[in-house]
Structure formats: structure tokens, C-alpha cells
N, C-alpha and C. Protein backbone atom coordinates (compact mmCIF):
# COMPACT_ATOMS: atom_id res chain seq x y z
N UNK A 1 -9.01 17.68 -26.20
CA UNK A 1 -8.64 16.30 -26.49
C UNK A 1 -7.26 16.23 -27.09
N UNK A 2 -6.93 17.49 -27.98
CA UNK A 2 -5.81 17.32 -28.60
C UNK A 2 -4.45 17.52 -27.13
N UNK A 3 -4.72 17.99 -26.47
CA UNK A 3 -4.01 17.87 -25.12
C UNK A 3 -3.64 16.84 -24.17
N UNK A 4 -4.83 16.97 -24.18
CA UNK A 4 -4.55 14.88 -23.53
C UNK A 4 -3.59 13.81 -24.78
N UNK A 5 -4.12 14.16 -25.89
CA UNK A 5 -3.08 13.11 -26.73
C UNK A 5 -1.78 13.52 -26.72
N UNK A 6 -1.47 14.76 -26.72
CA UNK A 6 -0.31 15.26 -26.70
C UNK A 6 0.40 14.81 -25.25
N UNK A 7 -0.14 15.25 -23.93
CA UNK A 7 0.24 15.13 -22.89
C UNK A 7 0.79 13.69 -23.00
N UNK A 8 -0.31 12.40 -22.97
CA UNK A 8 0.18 11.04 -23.21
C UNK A 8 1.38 10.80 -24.36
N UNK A 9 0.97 11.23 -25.04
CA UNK A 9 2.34 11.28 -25.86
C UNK A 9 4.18 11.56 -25.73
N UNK A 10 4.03 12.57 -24.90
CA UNK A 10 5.16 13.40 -24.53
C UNK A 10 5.48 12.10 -23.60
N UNK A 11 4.50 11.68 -22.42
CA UNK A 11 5.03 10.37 -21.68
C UNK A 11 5.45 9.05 -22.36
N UNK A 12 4.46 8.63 -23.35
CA UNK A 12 4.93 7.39 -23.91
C UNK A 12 5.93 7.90 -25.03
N UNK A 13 6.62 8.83 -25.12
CA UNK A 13 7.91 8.83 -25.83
C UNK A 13 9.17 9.32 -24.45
N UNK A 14 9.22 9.91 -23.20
CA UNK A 14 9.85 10.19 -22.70
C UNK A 14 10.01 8.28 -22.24
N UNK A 15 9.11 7.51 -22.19
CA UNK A 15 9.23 6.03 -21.73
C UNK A 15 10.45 5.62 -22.90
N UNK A 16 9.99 5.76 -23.69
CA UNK A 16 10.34 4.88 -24.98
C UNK A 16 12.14 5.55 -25.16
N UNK A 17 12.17 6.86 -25.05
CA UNK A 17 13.25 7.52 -25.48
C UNK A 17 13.60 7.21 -24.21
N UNK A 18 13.47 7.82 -23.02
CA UNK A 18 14.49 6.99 -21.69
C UNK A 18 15.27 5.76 -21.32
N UNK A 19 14.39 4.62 -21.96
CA UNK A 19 14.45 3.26 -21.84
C UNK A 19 14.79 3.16 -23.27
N UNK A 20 15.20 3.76 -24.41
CA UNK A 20 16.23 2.74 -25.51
C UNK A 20 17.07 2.68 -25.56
N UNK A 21 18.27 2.66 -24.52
CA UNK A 21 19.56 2.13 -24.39
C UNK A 21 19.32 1.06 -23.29
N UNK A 22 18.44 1.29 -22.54
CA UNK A 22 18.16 0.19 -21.46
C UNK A 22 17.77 -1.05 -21.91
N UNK A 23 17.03 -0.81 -23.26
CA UNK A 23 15.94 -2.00 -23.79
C UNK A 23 17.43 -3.42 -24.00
N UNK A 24 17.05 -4.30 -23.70
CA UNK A 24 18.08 -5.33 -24.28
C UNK A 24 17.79 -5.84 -25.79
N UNK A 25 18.96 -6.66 -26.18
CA UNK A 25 19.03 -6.61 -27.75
C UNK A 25 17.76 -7.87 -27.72
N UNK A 26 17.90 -8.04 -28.95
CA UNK A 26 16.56 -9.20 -29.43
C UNK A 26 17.53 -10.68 -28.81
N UNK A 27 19.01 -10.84 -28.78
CA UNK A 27 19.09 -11.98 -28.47
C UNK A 27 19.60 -12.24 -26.91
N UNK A 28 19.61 -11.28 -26.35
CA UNK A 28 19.77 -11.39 -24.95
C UNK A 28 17.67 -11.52 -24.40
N UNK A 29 17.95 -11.90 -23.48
CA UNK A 29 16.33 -12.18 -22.76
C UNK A 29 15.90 -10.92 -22.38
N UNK A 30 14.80 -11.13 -22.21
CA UNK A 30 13.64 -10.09 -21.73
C UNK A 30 13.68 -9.92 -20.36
N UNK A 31 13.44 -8.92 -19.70
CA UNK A 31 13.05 -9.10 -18.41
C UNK A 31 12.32 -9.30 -17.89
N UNK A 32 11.64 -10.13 -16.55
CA UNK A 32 10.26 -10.83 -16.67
C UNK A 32 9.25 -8.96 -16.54
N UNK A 33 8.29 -9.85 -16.51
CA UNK A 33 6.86 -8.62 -16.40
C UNK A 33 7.25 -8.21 -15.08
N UNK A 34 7.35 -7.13 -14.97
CA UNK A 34 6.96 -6.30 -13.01
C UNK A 34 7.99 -5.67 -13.07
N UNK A 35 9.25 -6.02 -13.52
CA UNK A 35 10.47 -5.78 -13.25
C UNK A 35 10.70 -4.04 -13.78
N UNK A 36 11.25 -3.15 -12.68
CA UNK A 36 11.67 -2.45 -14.13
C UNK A 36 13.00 -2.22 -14.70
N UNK A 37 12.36 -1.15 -15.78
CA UNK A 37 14.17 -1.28 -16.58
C UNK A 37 14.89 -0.23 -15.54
N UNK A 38 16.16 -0.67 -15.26
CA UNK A 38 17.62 0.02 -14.80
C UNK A 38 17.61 1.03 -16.21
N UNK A 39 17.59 2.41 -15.66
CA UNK A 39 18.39 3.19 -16.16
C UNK A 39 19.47 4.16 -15.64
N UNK A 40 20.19 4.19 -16.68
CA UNK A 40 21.68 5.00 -15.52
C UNK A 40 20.89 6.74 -15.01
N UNK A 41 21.59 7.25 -14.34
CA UNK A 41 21.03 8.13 -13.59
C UNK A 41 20.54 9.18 -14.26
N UNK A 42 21.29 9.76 -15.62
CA UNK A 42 20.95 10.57 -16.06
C UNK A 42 20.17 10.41 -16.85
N UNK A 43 19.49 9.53 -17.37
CA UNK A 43 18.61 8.80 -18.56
C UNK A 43 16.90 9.01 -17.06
N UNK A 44 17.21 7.93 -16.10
CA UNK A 44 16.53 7.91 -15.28
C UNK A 44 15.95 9.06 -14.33
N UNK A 45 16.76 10.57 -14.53
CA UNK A 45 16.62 12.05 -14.02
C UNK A 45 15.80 12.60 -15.28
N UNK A 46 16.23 12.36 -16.09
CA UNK A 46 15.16 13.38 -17.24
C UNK A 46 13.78 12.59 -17.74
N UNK A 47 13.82 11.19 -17.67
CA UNK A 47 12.44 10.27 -17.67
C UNK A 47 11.54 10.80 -16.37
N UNK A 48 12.11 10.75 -15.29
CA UNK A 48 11.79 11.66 -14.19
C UNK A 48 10.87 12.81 -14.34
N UNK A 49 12.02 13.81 -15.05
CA UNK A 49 11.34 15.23 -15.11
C UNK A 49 10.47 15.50 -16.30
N UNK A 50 10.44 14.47 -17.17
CA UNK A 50 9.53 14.34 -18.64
C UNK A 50 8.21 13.99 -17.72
N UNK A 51 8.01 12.78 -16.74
CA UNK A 51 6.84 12.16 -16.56
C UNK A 51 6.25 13.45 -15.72
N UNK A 52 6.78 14.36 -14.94
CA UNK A 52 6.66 15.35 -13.76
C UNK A 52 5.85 16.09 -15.00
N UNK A 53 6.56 16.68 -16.28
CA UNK A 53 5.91 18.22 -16.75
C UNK A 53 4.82 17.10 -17.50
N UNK A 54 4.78 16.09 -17.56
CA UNK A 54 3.85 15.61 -18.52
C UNK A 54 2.43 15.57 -17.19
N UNK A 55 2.83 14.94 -15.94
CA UNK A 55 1.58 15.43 -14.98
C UNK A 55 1.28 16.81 -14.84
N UNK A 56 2.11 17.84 -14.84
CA UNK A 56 1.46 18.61 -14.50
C UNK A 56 0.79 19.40 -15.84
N UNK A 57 1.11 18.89 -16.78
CA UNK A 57 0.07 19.21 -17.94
C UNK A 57 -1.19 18.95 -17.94
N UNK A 58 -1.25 17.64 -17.63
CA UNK A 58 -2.53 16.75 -17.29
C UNK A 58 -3.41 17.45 -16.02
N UNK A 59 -2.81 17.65 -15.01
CA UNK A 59 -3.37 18.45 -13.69
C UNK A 59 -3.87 19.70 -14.74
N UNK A 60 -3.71 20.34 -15.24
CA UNK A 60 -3.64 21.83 -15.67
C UNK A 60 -4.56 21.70 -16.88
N UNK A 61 -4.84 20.43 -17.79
CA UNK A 61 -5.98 20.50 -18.09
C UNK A 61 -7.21 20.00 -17.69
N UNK A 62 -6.88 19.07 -16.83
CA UNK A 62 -8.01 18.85 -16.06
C UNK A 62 -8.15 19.68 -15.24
N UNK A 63 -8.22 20.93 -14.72
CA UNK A 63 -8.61 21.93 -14.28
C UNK A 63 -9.74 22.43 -15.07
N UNK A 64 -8.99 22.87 -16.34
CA UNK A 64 -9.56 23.56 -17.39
C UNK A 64 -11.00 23.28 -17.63
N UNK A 65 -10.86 21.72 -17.64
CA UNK A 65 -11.69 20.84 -18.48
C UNK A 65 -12.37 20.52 -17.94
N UNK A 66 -12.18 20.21 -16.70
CA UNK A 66 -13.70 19.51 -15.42
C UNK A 66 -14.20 21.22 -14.89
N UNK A 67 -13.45 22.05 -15.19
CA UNK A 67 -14.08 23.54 -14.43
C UNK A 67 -13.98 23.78 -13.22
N UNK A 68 -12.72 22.94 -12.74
CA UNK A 68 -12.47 23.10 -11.05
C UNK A 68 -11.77 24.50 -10.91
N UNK A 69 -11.77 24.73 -9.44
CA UNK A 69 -11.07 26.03 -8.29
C UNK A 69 -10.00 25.62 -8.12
N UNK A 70 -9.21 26.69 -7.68
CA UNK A 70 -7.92 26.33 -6.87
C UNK A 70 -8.66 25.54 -6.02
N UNK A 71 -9.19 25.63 -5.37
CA UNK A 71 -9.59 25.40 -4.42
C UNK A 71 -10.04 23.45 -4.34
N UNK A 72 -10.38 23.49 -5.42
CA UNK A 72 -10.98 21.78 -5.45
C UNK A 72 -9.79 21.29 -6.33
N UNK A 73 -9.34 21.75 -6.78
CA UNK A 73 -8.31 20.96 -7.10
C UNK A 73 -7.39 20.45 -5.79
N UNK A 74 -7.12 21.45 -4.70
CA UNK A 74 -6.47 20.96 -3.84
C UNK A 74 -6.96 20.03 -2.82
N UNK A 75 -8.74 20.31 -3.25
CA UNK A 75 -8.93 18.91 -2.92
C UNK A 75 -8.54 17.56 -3.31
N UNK A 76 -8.56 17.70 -4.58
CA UNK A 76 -8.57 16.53 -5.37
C UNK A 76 -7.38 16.05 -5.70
N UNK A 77 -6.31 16.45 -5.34
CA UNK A 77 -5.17 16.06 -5.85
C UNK A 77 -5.04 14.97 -4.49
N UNK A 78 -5.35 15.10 -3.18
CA UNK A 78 -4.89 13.37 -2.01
C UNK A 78 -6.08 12.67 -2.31
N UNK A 79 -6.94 12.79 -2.72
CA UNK A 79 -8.19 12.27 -3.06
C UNK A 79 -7.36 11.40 -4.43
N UNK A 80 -7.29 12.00 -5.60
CA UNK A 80 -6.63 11.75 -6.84
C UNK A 80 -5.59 10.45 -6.13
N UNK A 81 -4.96 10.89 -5.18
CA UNK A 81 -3.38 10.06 -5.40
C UNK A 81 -3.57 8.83 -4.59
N UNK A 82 -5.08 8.58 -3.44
CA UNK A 82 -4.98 7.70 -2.38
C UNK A 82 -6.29 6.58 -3.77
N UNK A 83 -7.13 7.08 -4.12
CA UNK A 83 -7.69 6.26 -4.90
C UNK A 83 -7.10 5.40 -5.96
N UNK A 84 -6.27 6.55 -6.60
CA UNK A 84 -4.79 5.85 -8.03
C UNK A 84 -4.20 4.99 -7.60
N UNK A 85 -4.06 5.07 -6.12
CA UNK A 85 -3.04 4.04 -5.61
C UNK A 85 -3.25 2.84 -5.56
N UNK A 86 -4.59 2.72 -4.80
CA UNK A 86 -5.15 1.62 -4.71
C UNK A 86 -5.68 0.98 -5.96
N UNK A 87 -6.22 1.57 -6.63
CA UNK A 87 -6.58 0.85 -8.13
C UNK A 87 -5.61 0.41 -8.82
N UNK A 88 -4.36 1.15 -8.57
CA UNK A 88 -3.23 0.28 -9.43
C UNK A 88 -3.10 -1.02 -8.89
N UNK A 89 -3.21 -0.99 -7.35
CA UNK A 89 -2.83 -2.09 -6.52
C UNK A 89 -3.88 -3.39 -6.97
N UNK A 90 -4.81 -2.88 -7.27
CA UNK A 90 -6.18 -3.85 -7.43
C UNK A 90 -5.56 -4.70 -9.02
N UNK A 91 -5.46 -3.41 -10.05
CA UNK A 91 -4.78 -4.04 -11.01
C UNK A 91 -3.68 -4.96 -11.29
N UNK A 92 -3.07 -4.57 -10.51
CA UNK A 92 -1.46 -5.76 -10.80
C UNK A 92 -1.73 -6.84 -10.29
N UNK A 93 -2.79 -7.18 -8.93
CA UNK A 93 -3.30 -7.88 -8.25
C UNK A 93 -4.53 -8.66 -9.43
N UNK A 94 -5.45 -8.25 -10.29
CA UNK A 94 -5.93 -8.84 -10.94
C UNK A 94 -5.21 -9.28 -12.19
N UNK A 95 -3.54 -8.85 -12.74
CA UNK A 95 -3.02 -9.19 -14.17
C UNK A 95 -2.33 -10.53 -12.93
N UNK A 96 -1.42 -10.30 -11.85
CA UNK A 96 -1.33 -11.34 -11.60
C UNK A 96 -1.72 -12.65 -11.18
N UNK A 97 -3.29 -12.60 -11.21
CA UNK A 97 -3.93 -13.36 -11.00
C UNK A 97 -4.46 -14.29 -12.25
N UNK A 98 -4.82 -13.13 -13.21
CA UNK A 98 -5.16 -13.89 -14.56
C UNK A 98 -3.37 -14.51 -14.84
N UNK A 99 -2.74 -14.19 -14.48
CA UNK A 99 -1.30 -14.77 -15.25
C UNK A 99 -0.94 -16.03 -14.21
N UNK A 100 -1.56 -16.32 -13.43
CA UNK A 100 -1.84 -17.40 -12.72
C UNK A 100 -2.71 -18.29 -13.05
N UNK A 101 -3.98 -18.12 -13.01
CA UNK A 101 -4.66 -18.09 -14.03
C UNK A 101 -4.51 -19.36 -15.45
N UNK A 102 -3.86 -18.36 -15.46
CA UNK A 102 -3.20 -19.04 -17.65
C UNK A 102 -2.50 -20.22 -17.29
N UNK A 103 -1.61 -19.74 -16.59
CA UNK A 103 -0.47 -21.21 -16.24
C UNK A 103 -1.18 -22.42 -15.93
N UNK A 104 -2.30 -21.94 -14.93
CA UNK A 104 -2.79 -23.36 -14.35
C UNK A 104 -3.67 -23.95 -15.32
N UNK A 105 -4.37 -23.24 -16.32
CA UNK A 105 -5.05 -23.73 -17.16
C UNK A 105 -3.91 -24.46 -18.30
N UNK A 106 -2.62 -23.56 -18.59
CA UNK A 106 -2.44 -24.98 -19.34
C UNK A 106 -0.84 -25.45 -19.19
N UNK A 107 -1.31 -26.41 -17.71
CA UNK A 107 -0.76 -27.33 -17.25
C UNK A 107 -2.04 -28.63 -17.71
N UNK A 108 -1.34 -28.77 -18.27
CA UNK A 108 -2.99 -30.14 -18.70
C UNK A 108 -1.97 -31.44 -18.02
N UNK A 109 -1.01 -31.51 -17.62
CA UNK A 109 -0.26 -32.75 -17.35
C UNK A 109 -0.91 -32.72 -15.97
N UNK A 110 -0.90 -32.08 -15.16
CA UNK A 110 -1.64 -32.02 -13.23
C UNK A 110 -2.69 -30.57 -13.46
N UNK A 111 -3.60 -30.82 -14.23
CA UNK A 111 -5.07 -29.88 -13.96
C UNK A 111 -5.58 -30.03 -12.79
N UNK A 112 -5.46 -28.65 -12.11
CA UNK A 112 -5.21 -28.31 -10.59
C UNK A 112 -6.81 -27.91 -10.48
N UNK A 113 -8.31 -28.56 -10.78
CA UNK A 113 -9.35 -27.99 -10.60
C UNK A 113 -9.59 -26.50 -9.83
N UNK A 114 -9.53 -27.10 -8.50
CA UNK A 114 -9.45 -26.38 -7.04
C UNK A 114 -8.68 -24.98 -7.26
N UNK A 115 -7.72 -25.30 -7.66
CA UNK A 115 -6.93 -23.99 -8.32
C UNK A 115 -7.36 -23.22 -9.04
N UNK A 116 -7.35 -23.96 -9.88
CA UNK A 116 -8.18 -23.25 -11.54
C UNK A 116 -9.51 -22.16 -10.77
N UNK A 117 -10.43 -22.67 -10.15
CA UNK A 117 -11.51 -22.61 -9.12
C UNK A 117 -11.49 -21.60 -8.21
N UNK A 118 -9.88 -21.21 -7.41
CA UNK A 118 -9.77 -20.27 -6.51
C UNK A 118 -9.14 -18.92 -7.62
N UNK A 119 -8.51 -19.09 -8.50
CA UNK A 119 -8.40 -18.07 -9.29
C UNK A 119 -9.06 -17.21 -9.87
N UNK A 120 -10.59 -17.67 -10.38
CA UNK A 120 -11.75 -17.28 -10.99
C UNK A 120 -12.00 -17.04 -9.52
N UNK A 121 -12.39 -16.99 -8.34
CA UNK A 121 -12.69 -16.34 -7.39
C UNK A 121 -12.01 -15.36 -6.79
N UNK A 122 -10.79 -15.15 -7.08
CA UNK A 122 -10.02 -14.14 -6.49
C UNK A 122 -10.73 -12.94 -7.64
N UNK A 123 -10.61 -13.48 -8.81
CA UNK A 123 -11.06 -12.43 -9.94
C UNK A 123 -12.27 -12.08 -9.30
N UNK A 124 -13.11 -12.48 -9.41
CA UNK A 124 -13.98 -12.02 -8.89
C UNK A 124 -13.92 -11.14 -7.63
N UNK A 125 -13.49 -11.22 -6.85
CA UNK A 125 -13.39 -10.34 -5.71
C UNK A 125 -12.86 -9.18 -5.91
N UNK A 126 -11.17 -9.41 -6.57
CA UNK A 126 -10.87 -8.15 -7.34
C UNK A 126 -12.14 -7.46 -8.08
N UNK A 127 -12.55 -7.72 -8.84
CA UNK A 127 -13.72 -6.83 -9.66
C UNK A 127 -14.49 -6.31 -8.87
N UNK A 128 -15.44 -7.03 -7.50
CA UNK A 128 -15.77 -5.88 -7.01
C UNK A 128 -15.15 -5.38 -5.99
N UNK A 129 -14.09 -5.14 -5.74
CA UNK A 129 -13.30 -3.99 -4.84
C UNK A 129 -12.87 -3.41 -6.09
N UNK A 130 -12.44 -3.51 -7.04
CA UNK A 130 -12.93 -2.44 -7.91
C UNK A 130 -13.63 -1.81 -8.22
N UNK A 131 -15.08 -2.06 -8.48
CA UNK A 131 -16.40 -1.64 -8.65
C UNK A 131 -16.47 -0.53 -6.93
N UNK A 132 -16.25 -1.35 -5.83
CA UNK A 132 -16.36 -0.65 -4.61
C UNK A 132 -15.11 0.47 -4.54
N UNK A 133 -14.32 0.69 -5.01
CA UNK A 133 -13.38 1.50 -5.06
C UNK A 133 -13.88 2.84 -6.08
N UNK A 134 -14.56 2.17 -7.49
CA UNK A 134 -15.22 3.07 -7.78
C UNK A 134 -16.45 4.56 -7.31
N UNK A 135 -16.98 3.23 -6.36
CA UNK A 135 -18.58 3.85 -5.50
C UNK A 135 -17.57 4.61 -4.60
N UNK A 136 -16.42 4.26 -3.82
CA UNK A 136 -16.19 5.39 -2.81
C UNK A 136 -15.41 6.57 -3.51
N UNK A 137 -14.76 6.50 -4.38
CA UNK A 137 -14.27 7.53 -5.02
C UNK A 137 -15.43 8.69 -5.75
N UNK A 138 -16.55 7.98 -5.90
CA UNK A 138 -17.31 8.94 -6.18
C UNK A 138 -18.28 9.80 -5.29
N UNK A 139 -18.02 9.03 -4.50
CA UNK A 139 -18.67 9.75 -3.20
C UNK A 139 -18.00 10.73 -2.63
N UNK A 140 -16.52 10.62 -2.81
CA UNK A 140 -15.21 11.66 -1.95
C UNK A 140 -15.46 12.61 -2.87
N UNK A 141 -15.60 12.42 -4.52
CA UNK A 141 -15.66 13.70 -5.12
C UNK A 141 -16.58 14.36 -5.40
N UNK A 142 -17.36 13.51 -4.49
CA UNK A 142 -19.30 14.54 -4.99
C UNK A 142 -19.17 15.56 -3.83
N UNK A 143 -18.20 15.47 -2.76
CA UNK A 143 -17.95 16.31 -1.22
C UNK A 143 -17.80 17.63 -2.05
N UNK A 144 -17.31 17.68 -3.23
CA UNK A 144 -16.24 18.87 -3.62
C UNK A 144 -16.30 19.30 -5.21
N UNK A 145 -17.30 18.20 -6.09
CA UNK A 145 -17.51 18.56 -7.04
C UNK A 145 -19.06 18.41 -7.64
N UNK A 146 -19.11 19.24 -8.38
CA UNK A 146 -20.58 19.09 -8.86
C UNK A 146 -21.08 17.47 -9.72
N UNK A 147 -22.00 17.10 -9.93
CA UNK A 147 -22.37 16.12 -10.49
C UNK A 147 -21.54 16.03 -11.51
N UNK A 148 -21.78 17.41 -12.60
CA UNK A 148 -21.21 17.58 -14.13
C UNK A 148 -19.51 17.50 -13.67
N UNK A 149 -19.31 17.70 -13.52
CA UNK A 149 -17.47 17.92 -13.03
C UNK A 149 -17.22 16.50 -12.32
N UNK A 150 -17.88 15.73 -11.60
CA UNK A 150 -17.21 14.19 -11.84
C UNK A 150 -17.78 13.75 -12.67
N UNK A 151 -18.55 13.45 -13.83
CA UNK A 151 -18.54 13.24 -14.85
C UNK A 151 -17.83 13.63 -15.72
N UNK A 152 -17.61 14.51 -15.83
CA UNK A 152 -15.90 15.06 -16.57
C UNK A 152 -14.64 14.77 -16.27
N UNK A 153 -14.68 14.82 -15.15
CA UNK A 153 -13.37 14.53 -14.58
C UNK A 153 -13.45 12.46 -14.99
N UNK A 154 -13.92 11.51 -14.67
CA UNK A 154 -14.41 10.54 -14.98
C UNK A 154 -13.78 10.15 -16.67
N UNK A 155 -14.45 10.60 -17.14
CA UNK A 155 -14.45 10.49 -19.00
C UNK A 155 -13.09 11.23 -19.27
N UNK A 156 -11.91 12.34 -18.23
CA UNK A 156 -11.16 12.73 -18.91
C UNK A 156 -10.15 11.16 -18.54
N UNK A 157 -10.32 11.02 -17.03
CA UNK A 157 -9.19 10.18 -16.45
C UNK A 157 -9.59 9.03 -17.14
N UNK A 158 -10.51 8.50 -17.79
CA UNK A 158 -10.48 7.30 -18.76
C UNK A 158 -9.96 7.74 -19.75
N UNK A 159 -10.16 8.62 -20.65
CA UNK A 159 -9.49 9.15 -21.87
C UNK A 159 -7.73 8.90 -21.93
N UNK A 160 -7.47 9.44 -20.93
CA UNK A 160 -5.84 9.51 -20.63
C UNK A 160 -5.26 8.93 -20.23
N UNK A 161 -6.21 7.19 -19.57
CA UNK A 161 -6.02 6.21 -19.18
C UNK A 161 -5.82 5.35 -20.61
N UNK A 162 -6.67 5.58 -21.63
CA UNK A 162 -6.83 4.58 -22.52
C UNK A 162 -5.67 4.89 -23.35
N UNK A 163 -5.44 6.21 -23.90
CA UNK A 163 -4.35 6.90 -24.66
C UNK A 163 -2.90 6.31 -24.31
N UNK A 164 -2.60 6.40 -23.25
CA UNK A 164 -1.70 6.40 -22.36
C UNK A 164 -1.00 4.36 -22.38
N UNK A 165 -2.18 3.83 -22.19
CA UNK A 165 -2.59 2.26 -22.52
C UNK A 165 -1.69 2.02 -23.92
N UNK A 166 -2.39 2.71 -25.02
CA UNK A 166 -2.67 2.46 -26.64
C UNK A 166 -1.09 2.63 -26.75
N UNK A 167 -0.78 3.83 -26.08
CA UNK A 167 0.56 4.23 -26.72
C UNK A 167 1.76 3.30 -25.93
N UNK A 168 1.76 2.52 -24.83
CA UNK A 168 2.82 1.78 -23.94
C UNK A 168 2.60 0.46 -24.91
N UNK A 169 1.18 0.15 -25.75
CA UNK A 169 1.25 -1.01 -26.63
C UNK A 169 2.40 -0.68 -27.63
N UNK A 170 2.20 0.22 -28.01
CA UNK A 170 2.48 0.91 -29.61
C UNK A 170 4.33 0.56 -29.36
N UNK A 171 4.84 0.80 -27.54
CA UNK A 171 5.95 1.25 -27.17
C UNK A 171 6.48 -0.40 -27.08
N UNK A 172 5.75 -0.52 -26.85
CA UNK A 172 6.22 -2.29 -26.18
C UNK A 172 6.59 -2.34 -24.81
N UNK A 173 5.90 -1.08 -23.92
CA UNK A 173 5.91 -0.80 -23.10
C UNK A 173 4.90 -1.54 -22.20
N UNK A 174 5.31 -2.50 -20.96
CA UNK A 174 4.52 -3.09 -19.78
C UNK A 174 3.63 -2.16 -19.18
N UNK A 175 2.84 -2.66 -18.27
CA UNK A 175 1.64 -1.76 -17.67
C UNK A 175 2.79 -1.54 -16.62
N UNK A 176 3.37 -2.78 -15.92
CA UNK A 176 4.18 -2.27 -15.25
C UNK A 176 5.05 -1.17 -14.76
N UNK A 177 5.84 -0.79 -15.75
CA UNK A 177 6.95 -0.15 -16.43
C UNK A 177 6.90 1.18 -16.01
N UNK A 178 5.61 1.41 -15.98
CA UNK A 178 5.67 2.84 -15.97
C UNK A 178 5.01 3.26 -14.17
N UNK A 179 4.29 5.16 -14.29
CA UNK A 179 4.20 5.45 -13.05
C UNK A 179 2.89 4.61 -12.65
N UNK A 180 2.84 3.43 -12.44
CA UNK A 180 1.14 2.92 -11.91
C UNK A 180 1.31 3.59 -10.04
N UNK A 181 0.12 4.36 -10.23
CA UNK A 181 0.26 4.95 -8.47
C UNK A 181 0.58 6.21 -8.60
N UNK A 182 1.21 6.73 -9.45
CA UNK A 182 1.99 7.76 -9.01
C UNK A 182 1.58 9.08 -9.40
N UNK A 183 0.78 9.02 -10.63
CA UNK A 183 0.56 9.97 -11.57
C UNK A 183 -0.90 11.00 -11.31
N UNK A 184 -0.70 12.17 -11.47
CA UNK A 184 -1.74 13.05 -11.47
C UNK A 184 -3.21 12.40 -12.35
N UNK A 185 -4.54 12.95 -12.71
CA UNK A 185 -5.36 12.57 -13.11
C UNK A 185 -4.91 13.14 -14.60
């Protein structure tokens, strides 16, 4: 566990330390949500190679830790990267929806019912192609892992999901901002 905090750590400071010359001052504006920060090349090359050794830390204890093979790991790493992908996709797809959402609720000058109405239904749909994204991902890794080992694997990639979360708060760091899609388990 102390690995995983560390690992997340090393990322949400390679974020934080990459991006504080990028950050704008308090009286210039923010940049909207999605966007990311411009960094010059060499700031943006070592954020790069920070987020790289910080995955492959993460790969290397989740080896350890779920009790996988060479062998299933090389399963699991297009398995790992085609499921991540899509769940990020599901996510930005459900923050932009609730942030749609919000607006229409408070517009109280033209309360858009119908709207209001199709939003809470998109949510909904998102949630279960989430939920269904869940069921097939666990099915791809029962091909190749034991019961106990996606259960591990499961509880680590939430662990390092939540850590990872806690610390981009701590950063003032967007969900955006960072690798959504990209990153090892």
C-alpha cells in the first residue's frame, strides 16, 4: 500500500511540479475544465517521463500484488488499456453531462423541463454502460486470471484510482488534466 501511495504521489507532484509555471496567476482567468495546460517542451518531456516511471511502478506492483506471470500480465496490459479507455470516455461523458445538468437546473428564468428530463436519462444510461463495461471487463480477465487475482487486481486499480483522485484535489488538479486513458493499472 505504501507503494501505491508513493507511486500516486510521485504523479500528483510530477502534475503539480510540471504545471507550476504553466498555472496562471490568481488574476488572470482560469482555463475552462477539459482544456489542458500548455507546457513548454521541456517542462512537458519530463511530466512525460515522470508519468511513464510512475506507470511502470504501478505495472510492477501490480504484478507483485495480484500474483500475475509474465505471461498474464501481457495479457492484461491491451485488456488494461482498451477497457481504461473506454471508462474514461464514459466518465467525461457523465461529468459533462452532470455539468449540463447544473446549468439547466439553474436557469430558473426558461426551466427547460424536457431537458432537465433528457439529462437524468443520459445519466442513467451512462451508469449502466458503466456497470456493463464493468461485467465485460471481468469476464476478459477471468480468461487469464484466477478469481482471487481479479479481485486484487480490482481493489488495487480502485486504490490507485482513489489516491490518485485525493491527491489531483489536494493539487487543484482537474480530472481532466491528467493521463485519463492512458495509464497502466
Amino acid at each position: 500500500m505504501s507503494r501505491v501511495v508513493a507511486c500516486a504521489l510521485v504523479l500528483a507532484l510530477s502534475t503539480s511540479a510540471a504545471g507550476a509555471q504553466a498555472r496562471p496567476r490568481r488574476d488572470t482567468p482560469r482555463p475552462r475544465a477539459g482544456m489542458s495546460r500548455q507546457l513548454p517542451g521541456a517542462q512537458q518531456g519530463n511530466r512525460q517521463q515522470l508519468q511513464r516511471q510512475v506507470q511502470r511502478m504501478v505495472w510492477q506492483l501490480t504484478q507483485r500484488r495480484v500474483g500475475l506471470s509474465d505471461a498474464q500480465m501481457n495479457q492484461l496490459a491491451p485488456v488494461h488499456q482498451r477497457y481504461q479507455a473506454q471508462r474514461a470516455s464514459i466518465l467525461r461523458n457523465e461529468r459533462q453531462t452532470r455539468l449540463a445538468l447544473r446549468d439547466a437546473m439553474r436557469d430558473t428564468a426558461r426551466t427547460d423541463q424536457d431537458r432537465i428530463s433528457g439529462y437524468l436519462d443520459r445519466l442513467v444510461q451512462l451508469q449502466r454502460q458503466r456497470a456493463d463495461l464493468v461485467e465485460q471487463e471481468q469476464k476478459e480477465l477471468g480468461r487469464f486470471m484466477t478469481p482471487l487475482q481479479r479481485a486484487r487486481y480490482t481493489a488495487l486499480q480502485e486504490q490507485v484510482r482513489r489516491r490518485v483522485e485525493q491527491l489531483r484535489r489536494q493539487n487543484g488538479v482537474g480530472p481532466d488534466s491528467a493521463t485519463d486513458g492512458e495509464s497502466r493499472p
